[in-house]
Protein backbone atom coordinates (compact mmCIF):
# COMPACT_ATOMS: atom_id res chain seq x y z
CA UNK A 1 -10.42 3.92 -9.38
CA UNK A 2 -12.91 1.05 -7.99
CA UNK A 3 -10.42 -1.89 -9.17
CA UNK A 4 -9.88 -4.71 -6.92
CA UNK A 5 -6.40 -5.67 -8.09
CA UNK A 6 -4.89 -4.89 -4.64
CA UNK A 7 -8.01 -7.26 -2.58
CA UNK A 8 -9.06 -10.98 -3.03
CA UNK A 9 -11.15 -11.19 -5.59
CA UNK A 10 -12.21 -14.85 -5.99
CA UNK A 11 -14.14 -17.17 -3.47
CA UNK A 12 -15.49 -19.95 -5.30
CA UNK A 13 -14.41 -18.22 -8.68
CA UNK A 14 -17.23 -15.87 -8.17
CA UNK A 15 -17.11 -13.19 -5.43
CA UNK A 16 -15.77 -9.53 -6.62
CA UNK A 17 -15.55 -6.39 -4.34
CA UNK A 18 -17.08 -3.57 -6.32
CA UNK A 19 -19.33 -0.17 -6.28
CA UNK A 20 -22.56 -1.00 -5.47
CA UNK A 21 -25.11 -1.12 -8.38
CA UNK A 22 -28.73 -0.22 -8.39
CA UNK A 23 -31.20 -1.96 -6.25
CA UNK A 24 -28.58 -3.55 -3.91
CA UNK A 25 -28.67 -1.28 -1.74
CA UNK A 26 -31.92 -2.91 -0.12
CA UNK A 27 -29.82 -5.90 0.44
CA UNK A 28 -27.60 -4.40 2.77
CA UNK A 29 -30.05 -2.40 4.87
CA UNK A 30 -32.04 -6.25 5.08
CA UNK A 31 -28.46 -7.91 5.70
CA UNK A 32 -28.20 -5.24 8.54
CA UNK A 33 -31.36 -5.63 10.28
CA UNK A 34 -31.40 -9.64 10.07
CA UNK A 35 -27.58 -10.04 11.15
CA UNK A 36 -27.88 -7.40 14.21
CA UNK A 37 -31.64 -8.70 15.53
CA UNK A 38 -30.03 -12.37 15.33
CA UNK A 39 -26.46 -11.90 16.50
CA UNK A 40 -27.18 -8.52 18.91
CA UNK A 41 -31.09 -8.11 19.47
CA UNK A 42 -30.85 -5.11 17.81
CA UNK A 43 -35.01 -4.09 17.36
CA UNK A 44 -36.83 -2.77 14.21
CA UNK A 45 -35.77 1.03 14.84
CA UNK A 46 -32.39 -0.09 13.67
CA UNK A 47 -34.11 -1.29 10.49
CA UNK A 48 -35.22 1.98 10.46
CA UNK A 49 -32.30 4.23 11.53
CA UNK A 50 -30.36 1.91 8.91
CA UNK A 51 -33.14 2.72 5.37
CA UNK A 52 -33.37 6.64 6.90
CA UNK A 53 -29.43 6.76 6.40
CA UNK A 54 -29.53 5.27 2.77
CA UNK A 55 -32.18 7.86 1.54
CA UNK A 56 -30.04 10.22 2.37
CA UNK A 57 -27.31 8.80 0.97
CA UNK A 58 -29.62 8.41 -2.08
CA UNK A 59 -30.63 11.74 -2.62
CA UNK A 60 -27.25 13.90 -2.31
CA UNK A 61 -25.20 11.20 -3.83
CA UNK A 62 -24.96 13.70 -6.55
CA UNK A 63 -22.71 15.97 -4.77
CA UNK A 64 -19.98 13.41 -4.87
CA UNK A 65 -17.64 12.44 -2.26
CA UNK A 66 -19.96 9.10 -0.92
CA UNK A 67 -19.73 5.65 -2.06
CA UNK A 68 -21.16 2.27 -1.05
CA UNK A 69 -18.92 -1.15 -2.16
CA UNK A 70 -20.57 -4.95 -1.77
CA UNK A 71 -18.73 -8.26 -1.92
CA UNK A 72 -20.98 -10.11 -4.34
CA UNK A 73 -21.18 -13.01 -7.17
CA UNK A 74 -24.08 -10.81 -8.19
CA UNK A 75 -26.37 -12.87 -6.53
CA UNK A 76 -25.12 -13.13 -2.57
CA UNK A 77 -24.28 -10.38 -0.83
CA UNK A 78 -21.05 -11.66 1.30
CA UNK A 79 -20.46 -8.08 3.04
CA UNK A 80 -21.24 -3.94 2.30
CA UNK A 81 -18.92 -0.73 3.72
CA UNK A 82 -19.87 2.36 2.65
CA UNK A 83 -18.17 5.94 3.12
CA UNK A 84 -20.43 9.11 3.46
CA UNK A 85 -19.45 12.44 2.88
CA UNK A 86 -20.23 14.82 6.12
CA UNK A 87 -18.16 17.76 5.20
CA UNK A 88 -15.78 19.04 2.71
CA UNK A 89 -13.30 18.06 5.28
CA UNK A 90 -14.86 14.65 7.20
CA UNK A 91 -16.74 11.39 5.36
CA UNK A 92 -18.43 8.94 7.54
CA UNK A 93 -17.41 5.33 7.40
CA UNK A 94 -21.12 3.33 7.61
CA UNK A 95 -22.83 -0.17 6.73
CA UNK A 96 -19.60 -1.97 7.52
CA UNK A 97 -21.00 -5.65 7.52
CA UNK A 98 -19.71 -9.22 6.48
CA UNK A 99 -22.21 -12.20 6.51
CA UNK A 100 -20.99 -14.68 9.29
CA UNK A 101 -20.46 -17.28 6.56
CA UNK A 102 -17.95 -15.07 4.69
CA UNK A 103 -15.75 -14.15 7.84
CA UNK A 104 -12.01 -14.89 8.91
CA UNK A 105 -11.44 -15.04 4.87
CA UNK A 106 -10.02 -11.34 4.73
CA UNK A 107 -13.07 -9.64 3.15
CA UNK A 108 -13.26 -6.84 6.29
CA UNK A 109 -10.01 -5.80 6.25
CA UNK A 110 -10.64 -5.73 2.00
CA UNK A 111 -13.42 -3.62 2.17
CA UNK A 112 -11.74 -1.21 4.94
CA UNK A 113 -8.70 -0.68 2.78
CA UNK A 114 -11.07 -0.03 -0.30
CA UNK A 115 -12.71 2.83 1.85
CA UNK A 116 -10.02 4.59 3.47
CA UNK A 117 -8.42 4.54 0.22
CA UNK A 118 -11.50 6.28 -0.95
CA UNK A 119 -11.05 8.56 1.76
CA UNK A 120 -7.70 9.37 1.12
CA UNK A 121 -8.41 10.00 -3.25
CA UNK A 122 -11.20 12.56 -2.40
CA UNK A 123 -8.99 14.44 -0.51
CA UNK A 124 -10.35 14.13 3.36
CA UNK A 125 -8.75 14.71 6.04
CA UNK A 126 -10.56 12.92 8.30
CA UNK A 127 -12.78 9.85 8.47
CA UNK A 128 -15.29 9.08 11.60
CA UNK A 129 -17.78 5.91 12.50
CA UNK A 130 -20.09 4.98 14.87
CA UNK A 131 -19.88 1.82 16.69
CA UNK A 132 -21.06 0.12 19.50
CA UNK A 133 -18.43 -1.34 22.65
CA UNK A 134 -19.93 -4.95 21.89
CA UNK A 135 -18.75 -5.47 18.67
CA UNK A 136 -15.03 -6.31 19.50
CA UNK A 137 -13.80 -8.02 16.18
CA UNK A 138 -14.58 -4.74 14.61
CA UNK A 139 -13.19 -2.49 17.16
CA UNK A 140 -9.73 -4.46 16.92
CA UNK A 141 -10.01 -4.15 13.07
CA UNK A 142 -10.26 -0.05 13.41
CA UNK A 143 -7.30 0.23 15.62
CA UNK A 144 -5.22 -1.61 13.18
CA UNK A 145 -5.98 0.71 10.62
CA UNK A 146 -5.39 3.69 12.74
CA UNK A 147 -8.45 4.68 13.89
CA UNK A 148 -8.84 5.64 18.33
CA UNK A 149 -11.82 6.11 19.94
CA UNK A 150 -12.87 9.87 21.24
CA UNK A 151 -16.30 9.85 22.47
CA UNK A 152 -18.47 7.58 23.92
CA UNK A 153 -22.57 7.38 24.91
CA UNK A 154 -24.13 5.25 27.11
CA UNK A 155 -27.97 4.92 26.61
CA UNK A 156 -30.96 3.01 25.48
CA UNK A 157 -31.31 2.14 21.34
CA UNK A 158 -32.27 -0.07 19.09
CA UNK A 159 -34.10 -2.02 22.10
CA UNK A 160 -30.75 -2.51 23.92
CA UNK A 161 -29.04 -0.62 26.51
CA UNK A 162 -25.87 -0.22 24.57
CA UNK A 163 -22.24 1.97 24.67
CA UNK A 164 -22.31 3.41 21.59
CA UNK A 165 -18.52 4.88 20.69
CA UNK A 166 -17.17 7.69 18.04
CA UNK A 167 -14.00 6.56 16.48
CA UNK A 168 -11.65 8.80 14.34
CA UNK A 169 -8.51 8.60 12.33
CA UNK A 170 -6.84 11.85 11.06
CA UNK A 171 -5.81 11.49 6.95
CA UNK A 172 -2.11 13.52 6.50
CA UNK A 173 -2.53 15.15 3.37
CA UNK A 174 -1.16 12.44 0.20
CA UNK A 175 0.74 15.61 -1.20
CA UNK A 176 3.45 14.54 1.38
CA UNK A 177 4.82 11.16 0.65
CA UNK A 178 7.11 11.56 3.64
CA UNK A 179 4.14 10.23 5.67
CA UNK A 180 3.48 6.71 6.67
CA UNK A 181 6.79 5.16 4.67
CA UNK A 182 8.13 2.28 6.74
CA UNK A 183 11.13 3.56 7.83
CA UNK A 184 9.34 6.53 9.74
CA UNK A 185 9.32 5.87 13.91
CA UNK A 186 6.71 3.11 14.55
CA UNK A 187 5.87 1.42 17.84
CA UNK A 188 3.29 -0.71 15.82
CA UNK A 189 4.82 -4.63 15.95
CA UNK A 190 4.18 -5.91 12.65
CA UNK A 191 2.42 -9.67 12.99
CA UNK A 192 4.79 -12.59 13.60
CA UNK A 193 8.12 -9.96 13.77
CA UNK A 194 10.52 -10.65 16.66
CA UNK A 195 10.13 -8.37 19.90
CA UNK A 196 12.21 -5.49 20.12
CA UNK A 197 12.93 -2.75 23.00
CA UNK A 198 11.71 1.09 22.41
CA UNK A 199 15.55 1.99 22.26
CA UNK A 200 16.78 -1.03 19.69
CA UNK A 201 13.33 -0.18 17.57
CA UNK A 202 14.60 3.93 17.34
CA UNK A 203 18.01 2.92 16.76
CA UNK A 204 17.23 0.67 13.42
CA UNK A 205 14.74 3.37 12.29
CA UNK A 206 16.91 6.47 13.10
CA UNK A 207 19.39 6.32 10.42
CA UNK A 208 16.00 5.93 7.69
CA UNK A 209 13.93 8.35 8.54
CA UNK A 210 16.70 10.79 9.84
CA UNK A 211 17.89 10.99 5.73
CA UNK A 212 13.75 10.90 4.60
CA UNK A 213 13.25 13.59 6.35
CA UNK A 214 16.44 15.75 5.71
CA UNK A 215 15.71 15.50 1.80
CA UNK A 216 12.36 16.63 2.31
CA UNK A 217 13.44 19.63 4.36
CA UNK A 218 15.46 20.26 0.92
CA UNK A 219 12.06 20.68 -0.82
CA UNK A 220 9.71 21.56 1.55
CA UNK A 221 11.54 23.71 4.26
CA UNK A 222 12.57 22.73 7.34
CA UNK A 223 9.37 23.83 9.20
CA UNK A 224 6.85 22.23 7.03
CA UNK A 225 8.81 19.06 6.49
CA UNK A 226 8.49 18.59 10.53
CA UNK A 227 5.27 19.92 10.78
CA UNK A 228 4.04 17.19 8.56
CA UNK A 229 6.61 14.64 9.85
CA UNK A 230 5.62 15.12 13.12
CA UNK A 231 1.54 14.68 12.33
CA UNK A 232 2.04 11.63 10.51
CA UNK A 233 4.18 9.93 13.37
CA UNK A 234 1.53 11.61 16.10
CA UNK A 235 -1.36 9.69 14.21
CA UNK A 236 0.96 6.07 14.67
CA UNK A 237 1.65 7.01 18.07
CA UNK A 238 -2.13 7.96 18.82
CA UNK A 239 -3.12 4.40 17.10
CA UNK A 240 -0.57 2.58 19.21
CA UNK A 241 -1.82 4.31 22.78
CA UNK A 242 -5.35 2.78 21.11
CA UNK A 243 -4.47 -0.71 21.01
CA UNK A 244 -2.78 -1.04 24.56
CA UNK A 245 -6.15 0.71 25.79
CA UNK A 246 -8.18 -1.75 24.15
CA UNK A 247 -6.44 -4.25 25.58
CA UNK A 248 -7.79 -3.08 28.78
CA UNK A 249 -4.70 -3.10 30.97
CA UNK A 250 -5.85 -0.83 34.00
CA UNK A 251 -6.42 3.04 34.59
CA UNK A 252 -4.93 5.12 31.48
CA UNK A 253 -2.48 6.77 34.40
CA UNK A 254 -1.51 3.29 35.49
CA UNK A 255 -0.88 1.84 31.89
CA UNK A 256 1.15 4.81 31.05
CA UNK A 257 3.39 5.01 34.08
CA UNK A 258 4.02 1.10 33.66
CA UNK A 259 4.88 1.79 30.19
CA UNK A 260 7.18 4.91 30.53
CA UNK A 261 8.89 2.77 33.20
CA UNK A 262 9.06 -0.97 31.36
CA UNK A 263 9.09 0.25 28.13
CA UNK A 264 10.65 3.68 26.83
CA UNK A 265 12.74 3.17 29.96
CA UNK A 266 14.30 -0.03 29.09
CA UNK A 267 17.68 -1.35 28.80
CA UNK A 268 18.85 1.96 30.46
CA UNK A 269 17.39 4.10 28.04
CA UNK A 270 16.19 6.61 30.42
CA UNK A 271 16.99 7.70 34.04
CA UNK A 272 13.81 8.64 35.60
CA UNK A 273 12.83 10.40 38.96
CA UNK A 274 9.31 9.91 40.10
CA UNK A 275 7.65 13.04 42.02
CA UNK A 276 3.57 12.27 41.59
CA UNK A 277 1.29 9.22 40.77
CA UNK A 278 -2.15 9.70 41.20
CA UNK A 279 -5.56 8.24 39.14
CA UNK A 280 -6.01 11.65 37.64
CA UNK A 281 -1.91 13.10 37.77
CA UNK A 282 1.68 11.23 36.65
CA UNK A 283 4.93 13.65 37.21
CA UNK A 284 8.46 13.02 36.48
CA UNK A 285 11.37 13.84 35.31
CA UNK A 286 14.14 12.50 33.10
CA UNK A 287 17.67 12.76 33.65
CA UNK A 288 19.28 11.48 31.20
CA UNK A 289 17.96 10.49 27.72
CA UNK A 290 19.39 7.84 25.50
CA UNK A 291 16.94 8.48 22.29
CA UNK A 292 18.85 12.26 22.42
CA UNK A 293 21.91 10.66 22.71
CA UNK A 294 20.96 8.91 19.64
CA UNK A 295 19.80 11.45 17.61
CA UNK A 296 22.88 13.58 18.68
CA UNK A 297 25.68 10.99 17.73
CA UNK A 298 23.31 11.45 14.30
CA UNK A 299 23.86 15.04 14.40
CA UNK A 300 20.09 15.59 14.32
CA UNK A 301 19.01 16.82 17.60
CA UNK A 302 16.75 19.34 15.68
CA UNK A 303 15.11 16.86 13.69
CA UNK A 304 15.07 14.22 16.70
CA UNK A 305 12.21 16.24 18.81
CA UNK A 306 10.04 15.70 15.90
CA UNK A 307 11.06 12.29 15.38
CA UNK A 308 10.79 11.33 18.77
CA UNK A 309 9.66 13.09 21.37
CA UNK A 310 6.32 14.44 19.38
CA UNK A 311 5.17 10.86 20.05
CA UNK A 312 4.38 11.32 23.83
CA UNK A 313 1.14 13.30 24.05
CA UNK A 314 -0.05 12.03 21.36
CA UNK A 315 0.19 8.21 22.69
CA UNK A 316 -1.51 9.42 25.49
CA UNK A 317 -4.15 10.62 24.24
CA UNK A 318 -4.65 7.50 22.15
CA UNK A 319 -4.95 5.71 25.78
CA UNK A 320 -7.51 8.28 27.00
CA UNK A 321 -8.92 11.01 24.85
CA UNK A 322 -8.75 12.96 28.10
CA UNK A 323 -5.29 12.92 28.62
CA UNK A 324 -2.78 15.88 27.97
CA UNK A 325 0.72 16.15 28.71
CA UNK A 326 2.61 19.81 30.28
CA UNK A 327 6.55 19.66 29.93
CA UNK A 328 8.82 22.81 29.81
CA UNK A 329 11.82 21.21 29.19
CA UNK A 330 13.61 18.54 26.91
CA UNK A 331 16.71 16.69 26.97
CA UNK A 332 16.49 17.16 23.01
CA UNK A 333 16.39 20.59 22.65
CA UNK A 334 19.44 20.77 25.25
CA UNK A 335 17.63 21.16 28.64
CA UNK A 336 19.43 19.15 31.45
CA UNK A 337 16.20 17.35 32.18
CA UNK A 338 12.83 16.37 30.57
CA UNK A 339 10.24 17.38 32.65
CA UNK A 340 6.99 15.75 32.37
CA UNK A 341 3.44 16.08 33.79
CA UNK A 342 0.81 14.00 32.42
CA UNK A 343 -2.86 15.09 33.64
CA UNK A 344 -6.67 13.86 33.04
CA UNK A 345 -8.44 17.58 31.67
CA UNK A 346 -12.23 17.26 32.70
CA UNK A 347 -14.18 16.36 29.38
CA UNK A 348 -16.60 19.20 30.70
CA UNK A 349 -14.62 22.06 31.97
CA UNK A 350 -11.24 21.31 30.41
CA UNK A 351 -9.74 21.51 33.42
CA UNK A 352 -7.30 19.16 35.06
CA UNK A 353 -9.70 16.58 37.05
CA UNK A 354 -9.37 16.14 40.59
CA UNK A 355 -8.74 13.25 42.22
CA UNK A 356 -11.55 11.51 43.99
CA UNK A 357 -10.97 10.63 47.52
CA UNK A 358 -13.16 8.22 49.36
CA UNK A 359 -13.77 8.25 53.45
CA UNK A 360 -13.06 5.05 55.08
C-alpha cells in the first residue's frame, strides 16, 4: 500500500511521494547535513550520526517493518521521512526533512500521514522520534498528530549545546474501529470551527458516542469495549494536555488549575472547593458535576466514567509527563463528591516531589 491517492501529488506536474528507490538514500543523509549546518549549525558528527543510522537501516531492512518515502520528480529531492522498526512492538519515526523551498505547501503533514499510516498497517503499537526543542514548526506538527513529549536531555551534540526531546504517540489497535471516529469525546478544536465550552462540546458528542459505544459493548463485551474506548479517548486527551503545554502558558500545576477552573468548570458545569495549590500539589473537590448529570439524563452513568472522566489524568500527563492524579471518589460512579489530588511524582524516585521553599 505505498499509493499517494490520499496526499498531493503534483507540484509543477512532477513531484510524487513514494518509497524510496536505490541510491537515494545518499540524498537525504546530504539534504540532512547541508539543511541542519546552514539553518542550525549542526557540525559534521551529525553527518555522521545521520549515514551510521542508514547502514543500519540498510542492512536489517530485510526483516521488514522499516521504510523510507521521498518527495521527488526523480531528480529533486523536495523532502524524506522514514519509519524504523525498534521492536516488534515500537518503530522509530527518523529523517523527517522538507527542503525550505518546498515548505508551507503541505508536503510535512503528507509525508507524516504516509508514516503513521505505515505504523498503524504493520501492526505497532507505538511510534517514537527524536527531536530537538529548537525546531518548533516540527514540534507543533507532532502534537497535531498526537504525538506528547516524555523525556528530555540537555547536553552538548552535533557542535551545539542543544535540548534534545523523546516524543511518543500510543497506536490503539485498528481491530477496534470504535477508536478515533469523530463523534468520540474530543477537546481538539478543529481549524476555523466556532469556540465551544467543555460542557456544550460533551453535550453534542454525548448522544454519538454514547450509542458507538453501546453497540460495541454488543460485540465486544462491556469491559473490553471501555477498555479500548477509554485508551483511545486517553491518547486525545494526552495530545490535547500537549498542545496547551507547548503553548507555554506557565507551571503545569498553574495551567491545570486555570483550566479545571475556566474551562471544565464553565457555565456552571462544576461546583468546586479548593483545599491545596502548590508548584508541585493541586487538591480539590467537586460538588456537584454537570457532565454526570449528563450522562445520567442519558442513562449511561456506567459508560460516562469512561467517556468522560478517563480524560483527566491522562490530560495531565500530556501537560507534564510527571504528573499523576489520586481520586477515591466520583460523582459518576455515585459518590457525593469527586475528589481530586493532582501531584508532580519525582522522575527519579517516583515519589511525589516536594515543594521547594526559598529563604528570604
Amino acid at each position: 500500500m505505498h499509493g499517494t491517492e490520499n496526499f498531493p501529488f503534483e507540484h509543477d506536474g512532477s513531484l510524487v511521494l513514494r518509497p524510496a528507490e536505490k541510491g537515494e538514500l545518499l540524498g537525504v543523509a546530504r539534504d540532512h547535513a547541508r539543511i541542519y549546518a546552514r539553518e542550525h549549525g549542526f557540525g559534521e558528527d551529525f553527518e555522521a550520526y545521520v549515514l551510521r543510522g542508514m547502514v543500519t537501516y540498510l542492512e536489517e531492512r530485510h526483516r521488514g517493518g522499516s521504510e523510507v518515502w521521498v518527495v521527488t520528480d526523480g531528480h529533486t529531492l523536495a523532502g524524506s521521512i522514514g519509519m524504523v522498526r525498534h521492536s516488534a512492538e515500537e518503530v522509530q519515526l527518523r529523517w523527517f526533512l522538507v527542503q525550505p523551498e518546498f515548505r508551507g505547501q503541505g508536503w510535512g503533514g503528507a509525508l507524516l500521514r504516509r508514516a503513521l499510516e505505515f505504523a498503524r498497517e504493520q501492526g505497532y503499537g507505538k511510534i517514537f522520534l527524536w527531536t530537538v526543542a529548537t525546531l518548533e514548526e516540527a514540534r507543533k506538527l507532532y502534537t497535531r498528530h498526537g504525538f506528547h513529549p516524555v523525556e528530555s536531555v540537555t547536553h552538548h551534540l552535533w557542535g551545539r549545546d542543544l535540548v534534545e526531546e523523546r516524543w511518543d504517540l500510543e497506536l490503539p489497535p485498528e481491530r477496534f474501529p470504535l477508536l478515533g471516529h469523530p463523534s468520540l469525546p474530543s477537546d481538539r478544536e478543529p481549524e476555523g470551527s466556532c469556540p465551544l465550552s467543555h460542557l456544550q462540546r460533551r453535550k453534542i458528542q454525548a448522544p454519538g458516542a454514547l450509542a458507538l459505544l453501546r453497540a460495541f459493548e454488543k460485540h465486544l463485551g462491556a469491559e473490553k469495549a471501555r477498555e479500548v474506548a477509554s485508551a483511545g479517548i486517553a491518547e486525545d486527551a494526552r495530545a490535547s494536555g500537549a498542545a496547551r503545554r507547548n503553548r507555554r502558558e506557565g507551571a503545569p500545576l498553574e495551567v491545570l488549575a486555570r483550566v479545571v477552573r475556566e474551562e471544565w468548570a464553565a457555565e456552571g458545569a462544576l461546583d468546586l472547593a479548593f483545599f491545596e495549590e502548590t508548584p508541585t500539589r493541586l487538591r480539590f473537590d467537586v460538588l456537584r458535576c454537570a457532565y454526570a448529570e449528563l450522562y445520567e439524563g442519558l442513562g449511561a452513568r456506567e459508560q460516562g466514567f469512561c467517556l468522560s472522566c478517563a480524560r483527566d489524568e491522562a490530560f495531565a500527563r500530556g501537560l507534564d509527563p510527571r504528573l499523576r492524579l489520586k481520586r477515591r471518589s466520583t460523582i459518576m460512579e455515585g459518590a457525593p463528591r469527586c475528589d481530586f489530588l493532582f501531584f508532580l511524582e519525582d522522575p527519579f524516585s517516583g515519589t511525589p516531589a516536594r515543594d521547594v521553599q526559598t529563604r528570604g
